[in-house]
N, C-alpha and C. Protein backbone atom coordinates (compact mmCIF):
# COMPACT_ATOMS: atom_id res chain seq x y z
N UNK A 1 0.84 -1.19 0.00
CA UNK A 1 0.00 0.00 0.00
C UNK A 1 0.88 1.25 0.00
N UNK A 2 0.57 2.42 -1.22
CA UNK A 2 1.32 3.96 -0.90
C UNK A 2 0.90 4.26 -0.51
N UNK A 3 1.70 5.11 0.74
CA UNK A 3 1.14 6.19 1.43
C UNK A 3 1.52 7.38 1.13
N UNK A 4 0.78 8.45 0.76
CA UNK A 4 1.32 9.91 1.10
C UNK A 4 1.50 10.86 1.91
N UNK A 5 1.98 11.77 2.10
CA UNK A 5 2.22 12.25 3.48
C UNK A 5 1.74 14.09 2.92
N UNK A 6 1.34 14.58 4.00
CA UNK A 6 0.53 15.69 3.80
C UNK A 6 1.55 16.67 3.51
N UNK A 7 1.49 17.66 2.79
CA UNK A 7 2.35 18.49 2.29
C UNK A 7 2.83 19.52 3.53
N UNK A 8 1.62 19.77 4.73
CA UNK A 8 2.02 20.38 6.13
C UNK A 8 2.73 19.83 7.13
N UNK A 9 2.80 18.65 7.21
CA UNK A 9 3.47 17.66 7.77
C UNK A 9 4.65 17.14 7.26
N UNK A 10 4.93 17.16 5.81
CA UNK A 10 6.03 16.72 5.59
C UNK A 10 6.80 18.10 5.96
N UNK A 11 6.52 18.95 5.54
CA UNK A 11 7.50 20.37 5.94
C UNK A 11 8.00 20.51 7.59
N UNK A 12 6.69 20.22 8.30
CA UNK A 12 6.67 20.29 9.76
C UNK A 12 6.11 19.00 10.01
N UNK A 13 7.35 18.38 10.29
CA UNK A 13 7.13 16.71 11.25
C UNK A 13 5.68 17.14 12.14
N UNK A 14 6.03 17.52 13.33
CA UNK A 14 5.16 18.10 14.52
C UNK A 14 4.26 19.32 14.28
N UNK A 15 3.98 19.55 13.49
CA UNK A 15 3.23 20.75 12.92
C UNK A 15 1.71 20.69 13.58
N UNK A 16 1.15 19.03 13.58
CA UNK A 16 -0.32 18.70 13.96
C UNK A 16 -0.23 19.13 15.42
N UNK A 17 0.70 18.72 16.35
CA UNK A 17 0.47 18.96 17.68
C UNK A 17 0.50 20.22 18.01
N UNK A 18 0.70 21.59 17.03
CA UNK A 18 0.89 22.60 17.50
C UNK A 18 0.02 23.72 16.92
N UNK A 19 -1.03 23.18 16.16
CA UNK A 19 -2.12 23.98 15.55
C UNK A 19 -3.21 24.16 16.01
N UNK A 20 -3.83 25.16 16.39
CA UNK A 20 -4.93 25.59 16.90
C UNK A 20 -5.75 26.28 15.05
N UNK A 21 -6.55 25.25 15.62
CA UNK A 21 -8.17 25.32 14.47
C UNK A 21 -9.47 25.84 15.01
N UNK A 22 -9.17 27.51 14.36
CA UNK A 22 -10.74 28.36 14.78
C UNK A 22 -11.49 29.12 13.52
N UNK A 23 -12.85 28.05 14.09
CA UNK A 23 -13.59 28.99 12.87
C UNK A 23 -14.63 29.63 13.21
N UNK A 24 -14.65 30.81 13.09
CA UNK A 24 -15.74 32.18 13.52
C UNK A 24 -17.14 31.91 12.16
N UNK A 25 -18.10 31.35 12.52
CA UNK A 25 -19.00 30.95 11.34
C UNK A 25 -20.52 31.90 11.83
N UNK A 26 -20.98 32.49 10.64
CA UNK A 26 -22.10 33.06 10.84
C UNK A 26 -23.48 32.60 11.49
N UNK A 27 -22.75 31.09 10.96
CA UNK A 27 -24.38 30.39 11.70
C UNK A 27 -23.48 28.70 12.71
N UNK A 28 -24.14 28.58 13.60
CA UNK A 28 -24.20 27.64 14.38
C UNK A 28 -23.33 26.28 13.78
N UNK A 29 -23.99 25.77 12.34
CA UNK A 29 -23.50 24.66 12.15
C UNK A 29 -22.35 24.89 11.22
N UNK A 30 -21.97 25.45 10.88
CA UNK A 30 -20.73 26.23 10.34
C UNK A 30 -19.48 26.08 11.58
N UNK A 31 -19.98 26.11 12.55
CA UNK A 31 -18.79 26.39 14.14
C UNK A 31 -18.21 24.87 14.28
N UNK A 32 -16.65 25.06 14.01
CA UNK A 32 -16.00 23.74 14.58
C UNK A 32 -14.53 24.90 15.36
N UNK A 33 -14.45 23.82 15.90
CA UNK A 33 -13.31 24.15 16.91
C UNK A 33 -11.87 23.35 17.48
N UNK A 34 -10.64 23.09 17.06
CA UNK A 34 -10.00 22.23 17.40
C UNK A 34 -9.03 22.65 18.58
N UNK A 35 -9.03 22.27 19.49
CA UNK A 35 -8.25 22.55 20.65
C UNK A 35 -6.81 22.11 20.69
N UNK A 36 -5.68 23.28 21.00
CA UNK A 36 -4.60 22.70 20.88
C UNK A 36 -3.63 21.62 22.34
N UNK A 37 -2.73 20.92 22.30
CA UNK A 37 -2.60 19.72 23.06
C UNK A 37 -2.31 21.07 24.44
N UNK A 38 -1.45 21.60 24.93
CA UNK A 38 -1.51 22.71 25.83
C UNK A 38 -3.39 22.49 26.73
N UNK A 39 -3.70 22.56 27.51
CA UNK A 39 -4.46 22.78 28.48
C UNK A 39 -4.74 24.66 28.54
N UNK A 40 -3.58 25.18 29.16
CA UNK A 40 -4.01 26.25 29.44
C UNK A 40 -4.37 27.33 28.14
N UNK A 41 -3.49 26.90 27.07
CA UNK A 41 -4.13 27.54 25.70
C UNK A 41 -5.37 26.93 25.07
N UNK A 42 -5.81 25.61 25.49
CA UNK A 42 -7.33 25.55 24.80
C UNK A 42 -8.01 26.04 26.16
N UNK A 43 -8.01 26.47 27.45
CA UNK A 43 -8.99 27.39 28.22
C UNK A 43 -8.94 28.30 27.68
N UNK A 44 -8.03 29.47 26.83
CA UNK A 44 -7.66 30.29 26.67
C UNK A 44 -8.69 31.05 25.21
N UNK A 45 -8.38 29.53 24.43
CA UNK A 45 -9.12 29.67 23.24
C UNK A 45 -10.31 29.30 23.31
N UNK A 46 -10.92 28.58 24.11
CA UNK A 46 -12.58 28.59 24.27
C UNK A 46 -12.66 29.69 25.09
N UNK A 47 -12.46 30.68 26.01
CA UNK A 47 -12.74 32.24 26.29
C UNK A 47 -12.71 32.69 25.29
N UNK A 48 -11.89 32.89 24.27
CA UNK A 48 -11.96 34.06 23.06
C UNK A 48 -12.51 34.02 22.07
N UNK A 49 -12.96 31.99 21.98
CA UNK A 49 -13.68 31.79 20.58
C UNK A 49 -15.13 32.55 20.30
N UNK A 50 -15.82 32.92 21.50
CA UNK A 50 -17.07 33.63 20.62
C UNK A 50 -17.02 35.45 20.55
N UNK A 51 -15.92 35.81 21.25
CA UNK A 51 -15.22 37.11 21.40
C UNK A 51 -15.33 37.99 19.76
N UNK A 52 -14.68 37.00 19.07
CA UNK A 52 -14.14 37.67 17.32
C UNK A 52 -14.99 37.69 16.70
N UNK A 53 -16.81 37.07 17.11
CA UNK A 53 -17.58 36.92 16.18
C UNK A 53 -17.97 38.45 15.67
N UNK A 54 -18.38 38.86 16.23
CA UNK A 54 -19.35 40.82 16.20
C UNK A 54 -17.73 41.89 16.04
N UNK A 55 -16.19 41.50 15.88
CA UNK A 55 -15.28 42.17 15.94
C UNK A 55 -14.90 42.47 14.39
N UNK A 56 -14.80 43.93 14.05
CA UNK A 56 -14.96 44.50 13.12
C UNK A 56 -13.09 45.04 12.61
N UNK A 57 -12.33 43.85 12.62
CA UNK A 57 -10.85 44.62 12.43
C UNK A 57 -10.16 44.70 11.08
N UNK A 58 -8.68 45.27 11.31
CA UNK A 58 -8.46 45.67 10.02
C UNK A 58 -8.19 44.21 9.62
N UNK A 59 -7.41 43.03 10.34
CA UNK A 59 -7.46 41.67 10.21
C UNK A 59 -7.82 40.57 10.58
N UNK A 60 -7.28 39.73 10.31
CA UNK A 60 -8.12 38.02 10.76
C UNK A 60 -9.42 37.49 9.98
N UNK A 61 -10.29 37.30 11.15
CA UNK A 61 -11.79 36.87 10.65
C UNK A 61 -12.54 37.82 10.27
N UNK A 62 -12.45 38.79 10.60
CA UNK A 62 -13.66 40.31 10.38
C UNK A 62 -13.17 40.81 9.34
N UNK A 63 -11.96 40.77 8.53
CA UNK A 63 -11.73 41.44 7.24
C UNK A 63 -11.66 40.13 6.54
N UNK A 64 -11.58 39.09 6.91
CA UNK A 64 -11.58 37.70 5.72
C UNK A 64 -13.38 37.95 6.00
N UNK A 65 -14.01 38.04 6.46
CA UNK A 65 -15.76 38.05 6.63
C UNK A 65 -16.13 39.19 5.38
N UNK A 66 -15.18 40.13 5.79
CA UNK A 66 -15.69 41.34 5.29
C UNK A 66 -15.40 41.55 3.52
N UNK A 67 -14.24 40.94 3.18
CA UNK A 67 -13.51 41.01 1.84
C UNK A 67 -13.78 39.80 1.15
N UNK A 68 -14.02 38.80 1.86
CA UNK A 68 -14.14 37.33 1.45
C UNK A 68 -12.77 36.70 0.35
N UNK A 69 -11.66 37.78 0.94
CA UNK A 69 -10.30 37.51 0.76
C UNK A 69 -9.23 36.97 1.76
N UNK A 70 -8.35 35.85 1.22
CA UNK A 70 -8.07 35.12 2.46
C UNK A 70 -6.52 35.82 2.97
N UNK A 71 -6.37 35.29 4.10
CA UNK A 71 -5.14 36.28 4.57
C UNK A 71 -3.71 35.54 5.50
N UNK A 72 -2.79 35.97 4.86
CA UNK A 72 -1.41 35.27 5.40
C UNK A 72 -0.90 36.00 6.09
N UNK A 73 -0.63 35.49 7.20
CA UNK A 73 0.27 36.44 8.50
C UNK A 73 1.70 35.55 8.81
N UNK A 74 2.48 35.79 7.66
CA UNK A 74 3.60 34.82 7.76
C UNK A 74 4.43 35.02 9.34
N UNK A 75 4.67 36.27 9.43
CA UNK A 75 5.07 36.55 11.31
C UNK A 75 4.05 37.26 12.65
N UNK A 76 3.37 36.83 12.95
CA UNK A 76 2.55 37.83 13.62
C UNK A 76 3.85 38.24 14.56
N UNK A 77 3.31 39.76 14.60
CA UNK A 77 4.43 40.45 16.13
C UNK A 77 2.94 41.59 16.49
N UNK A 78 3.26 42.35 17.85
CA UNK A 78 3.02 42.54 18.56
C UNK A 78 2.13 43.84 17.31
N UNK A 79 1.94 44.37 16.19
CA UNK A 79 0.95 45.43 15.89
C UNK A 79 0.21 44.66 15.04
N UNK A 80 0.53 43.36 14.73
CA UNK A 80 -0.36 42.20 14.16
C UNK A 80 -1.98 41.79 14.91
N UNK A 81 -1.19 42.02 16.32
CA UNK A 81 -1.84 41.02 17.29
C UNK A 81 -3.22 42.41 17.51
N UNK A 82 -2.33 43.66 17.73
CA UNK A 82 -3.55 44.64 18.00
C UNK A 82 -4.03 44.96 17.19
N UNK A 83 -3.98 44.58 15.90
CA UNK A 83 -5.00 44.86 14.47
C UNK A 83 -6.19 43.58 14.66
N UNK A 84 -5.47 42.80 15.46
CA UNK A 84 -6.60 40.71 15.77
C UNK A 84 -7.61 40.89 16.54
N UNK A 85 -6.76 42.18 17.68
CA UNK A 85 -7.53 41.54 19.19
C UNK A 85 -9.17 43.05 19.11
N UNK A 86 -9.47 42.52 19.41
CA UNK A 86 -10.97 43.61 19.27
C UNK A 86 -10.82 44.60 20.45
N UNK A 87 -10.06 43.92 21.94
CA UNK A 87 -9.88 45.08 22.90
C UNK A 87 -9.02 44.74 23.38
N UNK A 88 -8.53 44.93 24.94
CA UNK A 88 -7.01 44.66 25.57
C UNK A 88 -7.24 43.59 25.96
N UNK A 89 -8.49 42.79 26.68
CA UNK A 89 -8.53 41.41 26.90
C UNK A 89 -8.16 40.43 26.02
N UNK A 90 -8.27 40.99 24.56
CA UNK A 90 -8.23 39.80 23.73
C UNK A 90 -7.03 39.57 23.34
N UNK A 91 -6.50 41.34 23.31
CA UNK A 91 -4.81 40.89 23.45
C UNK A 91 -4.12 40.41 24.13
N UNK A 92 -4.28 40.23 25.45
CA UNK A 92 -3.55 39.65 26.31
C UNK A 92 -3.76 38.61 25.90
N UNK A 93 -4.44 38.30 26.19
CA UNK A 93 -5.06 36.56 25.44
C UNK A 93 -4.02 35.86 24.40
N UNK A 94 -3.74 37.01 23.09
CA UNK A 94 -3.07 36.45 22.02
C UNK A 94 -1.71 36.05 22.28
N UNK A 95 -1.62 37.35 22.81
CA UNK A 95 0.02 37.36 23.57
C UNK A 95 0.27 36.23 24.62
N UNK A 96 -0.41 35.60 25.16
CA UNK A 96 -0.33 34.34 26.14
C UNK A 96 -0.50 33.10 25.13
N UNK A 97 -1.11 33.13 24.29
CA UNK A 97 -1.44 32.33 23.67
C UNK A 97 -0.31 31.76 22.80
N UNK A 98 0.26 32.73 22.22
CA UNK A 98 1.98 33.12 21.57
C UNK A 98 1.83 32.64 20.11
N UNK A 99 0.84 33.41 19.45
CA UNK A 99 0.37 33.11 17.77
C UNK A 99 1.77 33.56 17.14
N UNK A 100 2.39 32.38 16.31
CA UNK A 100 3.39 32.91 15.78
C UNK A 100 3.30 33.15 14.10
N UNK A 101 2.67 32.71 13.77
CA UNK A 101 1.87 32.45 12.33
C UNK A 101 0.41 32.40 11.63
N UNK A 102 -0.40 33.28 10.99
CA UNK A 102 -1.50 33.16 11.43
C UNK A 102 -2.25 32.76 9.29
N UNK A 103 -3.14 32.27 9.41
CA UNK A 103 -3.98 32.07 7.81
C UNK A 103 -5.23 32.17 8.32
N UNK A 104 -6.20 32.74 7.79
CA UNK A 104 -7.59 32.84 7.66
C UNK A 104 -8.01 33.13 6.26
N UNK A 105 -9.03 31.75 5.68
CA UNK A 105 -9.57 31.67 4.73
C UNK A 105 -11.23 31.45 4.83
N UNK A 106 -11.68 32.29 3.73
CA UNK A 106 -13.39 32.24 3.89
C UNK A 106 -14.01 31.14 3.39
N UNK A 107 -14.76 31.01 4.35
CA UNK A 107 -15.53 29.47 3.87
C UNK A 107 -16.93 29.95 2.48
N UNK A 108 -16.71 29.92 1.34
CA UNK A 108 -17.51 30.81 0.44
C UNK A 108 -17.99 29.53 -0.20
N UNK A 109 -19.86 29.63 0.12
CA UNK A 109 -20.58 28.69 -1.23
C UNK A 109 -20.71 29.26 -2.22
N UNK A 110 -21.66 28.58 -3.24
CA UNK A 110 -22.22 29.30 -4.41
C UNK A 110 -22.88 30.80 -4.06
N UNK A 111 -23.32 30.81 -2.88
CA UNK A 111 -24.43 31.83 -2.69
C UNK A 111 -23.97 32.98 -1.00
N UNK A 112 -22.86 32.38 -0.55
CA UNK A 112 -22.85 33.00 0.56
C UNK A 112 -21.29 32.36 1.11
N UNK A 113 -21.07 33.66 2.24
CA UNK A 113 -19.99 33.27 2.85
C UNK A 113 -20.53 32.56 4.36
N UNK A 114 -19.72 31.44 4.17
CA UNK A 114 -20.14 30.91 6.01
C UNK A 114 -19.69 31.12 6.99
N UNK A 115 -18.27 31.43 6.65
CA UNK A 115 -17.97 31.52 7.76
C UNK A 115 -16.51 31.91 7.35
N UNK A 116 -15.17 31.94 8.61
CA UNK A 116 -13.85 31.62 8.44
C UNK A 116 -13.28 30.65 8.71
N UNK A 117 -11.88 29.91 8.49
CA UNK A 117 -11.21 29.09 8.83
C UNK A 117 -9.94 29.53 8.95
N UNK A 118 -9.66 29.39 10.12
CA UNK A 118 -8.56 29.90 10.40
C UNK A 118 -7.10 29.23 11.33
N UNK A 119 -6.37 29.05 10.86
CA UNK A 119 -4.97 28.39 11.16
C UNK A 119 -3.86 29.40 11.48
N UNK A 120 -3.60 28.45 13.23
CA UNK A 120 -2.38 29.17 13.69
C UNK A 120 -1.70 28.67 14.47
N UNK A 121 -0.75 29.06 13.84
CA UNK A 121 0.76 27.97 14.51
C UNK A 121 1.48 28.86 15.48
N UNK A 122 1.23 27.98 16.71
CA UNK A 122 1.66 28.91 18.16
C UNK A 122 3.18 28.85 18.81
N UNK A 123 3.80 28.26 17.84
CA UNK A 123 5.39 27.69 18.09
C UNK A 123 6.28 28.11 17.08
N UNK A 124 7.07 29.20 17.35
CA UNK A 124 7.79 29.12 16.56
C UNK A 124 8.59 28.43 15.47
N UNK A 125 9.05 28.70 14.72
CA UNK A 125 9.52 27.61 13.69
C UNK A 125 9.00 28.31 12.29
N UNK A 126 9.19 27.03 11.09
CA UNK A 126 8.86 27.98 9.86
C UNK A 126 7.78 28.22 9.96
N UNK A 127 7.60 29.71 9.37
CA UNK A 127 5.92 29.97 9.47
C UNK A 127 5.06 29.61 8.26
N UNK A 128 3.66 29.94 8.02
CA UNK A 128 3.35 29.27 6.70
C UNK A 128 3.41 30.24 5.55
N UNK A 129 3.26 29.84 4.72
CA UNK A 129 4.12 30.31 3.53
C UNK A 129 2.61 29.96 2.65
N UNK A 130 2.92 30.32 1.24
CA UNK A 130 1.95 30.48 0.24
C UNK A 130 1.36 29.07 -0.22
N UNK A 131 2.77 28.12 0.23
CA UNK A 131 2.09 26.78 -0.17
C UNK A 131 1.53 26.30 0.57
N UNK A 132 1.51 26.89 1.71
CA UNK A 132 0.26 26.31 3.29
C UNK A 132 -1.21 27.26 3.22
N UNK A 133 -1.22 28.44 2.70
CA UNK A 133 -2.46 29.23 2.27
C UNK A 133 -2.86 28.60 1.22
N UNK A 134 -2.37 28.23 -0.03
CA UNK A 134 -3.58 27.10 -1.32
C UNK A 134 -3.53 25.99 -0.61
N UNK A 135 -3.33 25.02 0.43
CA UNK A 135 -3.70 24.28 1.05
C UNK A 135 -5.40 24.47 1.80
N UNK A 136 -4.65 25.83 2.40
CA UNK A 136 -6.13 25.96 3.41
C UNK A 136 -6.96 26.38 3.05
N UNK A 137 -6.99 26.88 1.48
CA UNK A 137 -8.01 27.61 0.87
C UNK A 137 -8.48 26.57 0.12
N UNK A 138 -8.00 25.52 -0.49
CA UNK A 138 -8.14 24.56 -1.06
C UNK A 138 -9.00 23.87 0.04
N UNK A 139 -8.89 23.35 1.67
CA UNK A 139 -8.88 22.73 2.41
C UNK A 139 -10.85 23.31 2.89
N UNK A 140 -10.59 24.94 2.50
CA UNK A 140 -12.36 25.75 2.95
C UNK A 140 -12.67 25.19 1.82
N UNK A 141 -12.61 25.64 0.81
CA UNK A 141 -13.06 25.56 -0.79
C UNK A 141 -14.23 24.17 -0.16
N UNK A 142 -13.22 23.26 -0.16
CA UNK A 142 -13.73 21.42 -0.04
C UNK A 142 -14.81 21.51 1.04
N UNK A 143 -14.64 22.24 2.28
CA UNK A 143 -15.50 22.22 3.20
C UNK A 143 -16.36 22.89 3.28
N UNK A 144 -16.89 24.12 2.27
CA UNK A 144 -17.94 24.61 2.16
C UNK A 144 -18.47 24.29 1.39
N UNK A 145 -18.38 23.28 0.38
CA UNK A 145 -19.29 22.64 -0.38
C UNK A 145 -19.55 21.66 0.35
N UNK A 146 -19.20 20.83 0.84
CA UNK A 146 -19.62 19.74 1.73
C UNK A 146 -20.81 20.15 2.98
N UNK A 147 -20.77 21.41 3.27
CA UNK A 147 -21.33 21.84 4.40
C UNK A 147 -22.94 22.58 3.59
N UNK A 148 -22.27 22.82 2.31
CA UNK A 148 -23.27 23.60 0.92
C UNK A 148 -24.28 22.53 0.77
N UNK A 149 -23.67 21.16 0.88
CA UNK A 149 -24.42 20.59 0.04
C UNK A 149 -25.48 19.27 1.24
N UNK A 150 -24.54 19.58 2.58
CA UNK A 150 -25.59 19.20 3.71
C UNK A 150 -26.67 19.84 4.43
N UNK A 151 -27.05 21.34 4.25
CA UNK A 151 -27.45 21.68 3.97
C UNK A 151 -29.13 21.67 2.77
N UNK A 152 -28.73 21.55 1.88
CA UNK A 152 -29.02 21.41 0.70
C UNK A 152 -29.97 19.99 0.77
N UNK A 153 -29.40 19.00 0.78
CA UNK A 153 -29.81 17.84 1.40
C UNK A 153 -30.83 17.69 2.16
N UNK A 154 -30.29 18.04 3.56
CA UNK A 154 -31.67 18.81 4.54
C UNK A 154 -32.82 19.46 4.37
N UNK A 155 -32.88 20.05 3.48
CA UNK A 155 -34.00 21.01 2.75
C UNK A 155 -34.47 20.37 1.78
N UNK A 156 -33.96 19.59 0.99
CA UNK A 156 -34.55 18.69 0.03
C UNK A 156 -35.48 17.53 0.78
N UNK A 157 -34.80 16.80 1.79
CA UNK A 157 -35.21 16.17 2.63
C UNK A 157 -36.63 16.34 3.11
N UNK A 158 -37.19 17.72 3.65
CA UNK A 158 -37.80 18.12 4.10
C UNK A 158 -38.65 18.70 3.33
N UNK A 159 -38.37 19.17 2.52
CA UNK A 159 -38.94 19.35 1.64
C UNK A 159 -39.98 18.09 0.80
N UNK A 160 -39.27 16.94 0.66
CA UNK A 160 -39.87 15.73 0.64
C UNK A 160 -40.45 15.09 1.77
N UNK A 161 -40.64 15.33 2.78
CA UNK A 161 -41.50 15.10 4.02
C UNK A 161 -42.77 15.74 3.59
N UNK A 162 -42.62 17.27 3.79
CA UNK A 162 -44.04 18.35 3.43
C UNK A 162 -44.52 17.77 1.93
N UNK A 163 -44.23 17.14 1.11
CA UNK A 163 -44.86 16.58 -0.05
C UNK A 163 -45.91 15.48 0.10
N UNK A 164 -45.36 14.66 1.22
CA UNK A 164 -45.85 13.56 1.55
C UNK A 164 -46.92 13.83 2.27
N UNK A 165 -46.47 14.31 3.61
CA UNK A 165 -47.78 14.93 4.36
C UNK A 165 -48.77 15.62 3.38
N UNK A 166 -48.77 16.19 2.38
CA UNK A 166 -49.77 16.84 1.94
C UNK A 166 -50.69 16.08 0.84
N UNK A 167 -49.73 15.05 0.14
CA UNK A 167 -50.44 13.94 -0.50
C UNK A 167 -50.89 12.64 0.22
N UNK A 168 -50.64 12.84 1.61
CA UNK A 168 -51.62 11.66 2.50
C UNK A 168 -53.28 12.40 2.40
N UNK A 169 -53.06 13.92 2.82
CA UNK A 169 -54.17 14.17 3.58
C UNK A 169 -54.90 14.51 2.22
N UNK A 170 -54.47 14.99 0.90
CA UNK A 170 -54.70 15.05 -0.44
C UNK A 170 -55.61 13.70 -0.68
N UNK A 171 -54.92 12.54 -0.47
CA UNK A 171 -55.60 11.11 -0.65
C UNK A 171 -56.42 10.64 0.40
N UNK A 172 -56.53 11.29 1.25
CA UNK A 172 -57.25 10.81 2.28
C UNK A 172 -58.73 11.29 2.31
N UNK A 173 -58.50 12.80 2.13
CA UNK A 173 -59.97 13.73 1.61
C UNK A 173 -60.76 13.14 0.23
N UNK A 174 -59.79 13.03 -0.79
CA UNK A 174 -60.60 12.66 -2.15
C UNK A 174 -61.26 10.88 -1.96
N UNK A 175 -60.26 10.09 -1.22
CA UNK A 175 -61.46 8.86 -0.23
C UNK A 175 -62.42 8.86 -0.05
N UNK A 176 -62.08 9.82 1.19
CA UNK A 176 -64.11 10.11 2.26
C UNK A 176 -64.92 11.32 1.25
N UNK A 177 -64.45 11.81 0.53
CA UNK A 177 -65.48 12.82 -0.03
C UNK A 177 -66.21 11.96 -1.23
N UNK A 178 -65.78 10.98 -1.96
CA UNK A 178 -67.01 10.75 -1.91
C UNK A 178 -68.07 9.09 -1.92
N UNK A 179 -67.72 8.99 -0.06
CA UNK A 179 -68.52 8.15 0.53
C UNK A 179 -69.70 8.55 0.62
């Protein structure tokens, strides 16, 4: 059997254990969240995850929301972080958190944006680069159609329920009417 090895992983052996996965999504089922191995940075990041939703900045999620253009923060430093953080709590936050690399890409269907996805590598080391942004944009691309099309599904679904119900009671009336 071949195996291949992921193009983020082959660059960065340890790359998986050190990524924190946040996505700021307009609606409910859009929201996933991956916690990084650290304890005190996933308390850290479930405090701030519903923080960025209503935050209107020049970067991150609120200008990838706003532009539905995706965005590479090959070094975050310290006027990065206060363009991220919406107030001083959230900076402290970042700054504890120690974002050393940051990508946010829009989750865009046919008809709407869902949400963001956003990747950040909290450990120094190489940061990501252009071939780790067509990854993750490649990586939304895939997941908002999948999410497009469950959705979609659901409503069709249901849509075929209310058909049924209405051709029971359709067949049920033209029966007794005329007994």
């Amino acid at each position: 059997m071949h195996m291949t090895r992921n193009p983020l992983t082959q660059r960065h052996p340890t790359r998986t254990s050190r990524e924190d996965l946040l996505s700021a999504a307009g609606e409910g089922d859009a929201d996933a969240f991956l916690l990084p191995v650290d304890p005190h940075r996933a308390a850290l990041l479930q405090e701030m995850r519903s923080d960025f939703a209503g935050h209107e900045g020049e970067r991150g999620v609120a200008r990838v929301l706003a532009t539905g253009e995706s965005e590479l923060i090959r070094e975050v430093n310290d006027e990065a972080l206060q363009a991220l953080a919406p107030d001083e709590e959230q900076l402290r936050r970042l700054r504890t958190v120690g974002v050393a690399s940051l990508i946010s890409v829009p989750l865009i269907t046919r008809t709407q944006t869902l949400g963001v996805l956003t990747l950040a590598l909290v450990e120094a080391g190489a940061p990501y680069d252009l071939r780790d942004l067509a990854l993750a944009e490649e990586l939304a691309r895939r997941s908002a159609i999948a999410i497009d099309n469950s959705r979609l599904y659901s409503a069709s679904r249901a849509a075929i329920r209310a058909r049924d119900e209405v051709m029971s009671i359709v067949s049920h009336d033209l029966r007794n009417s005329l007994s």
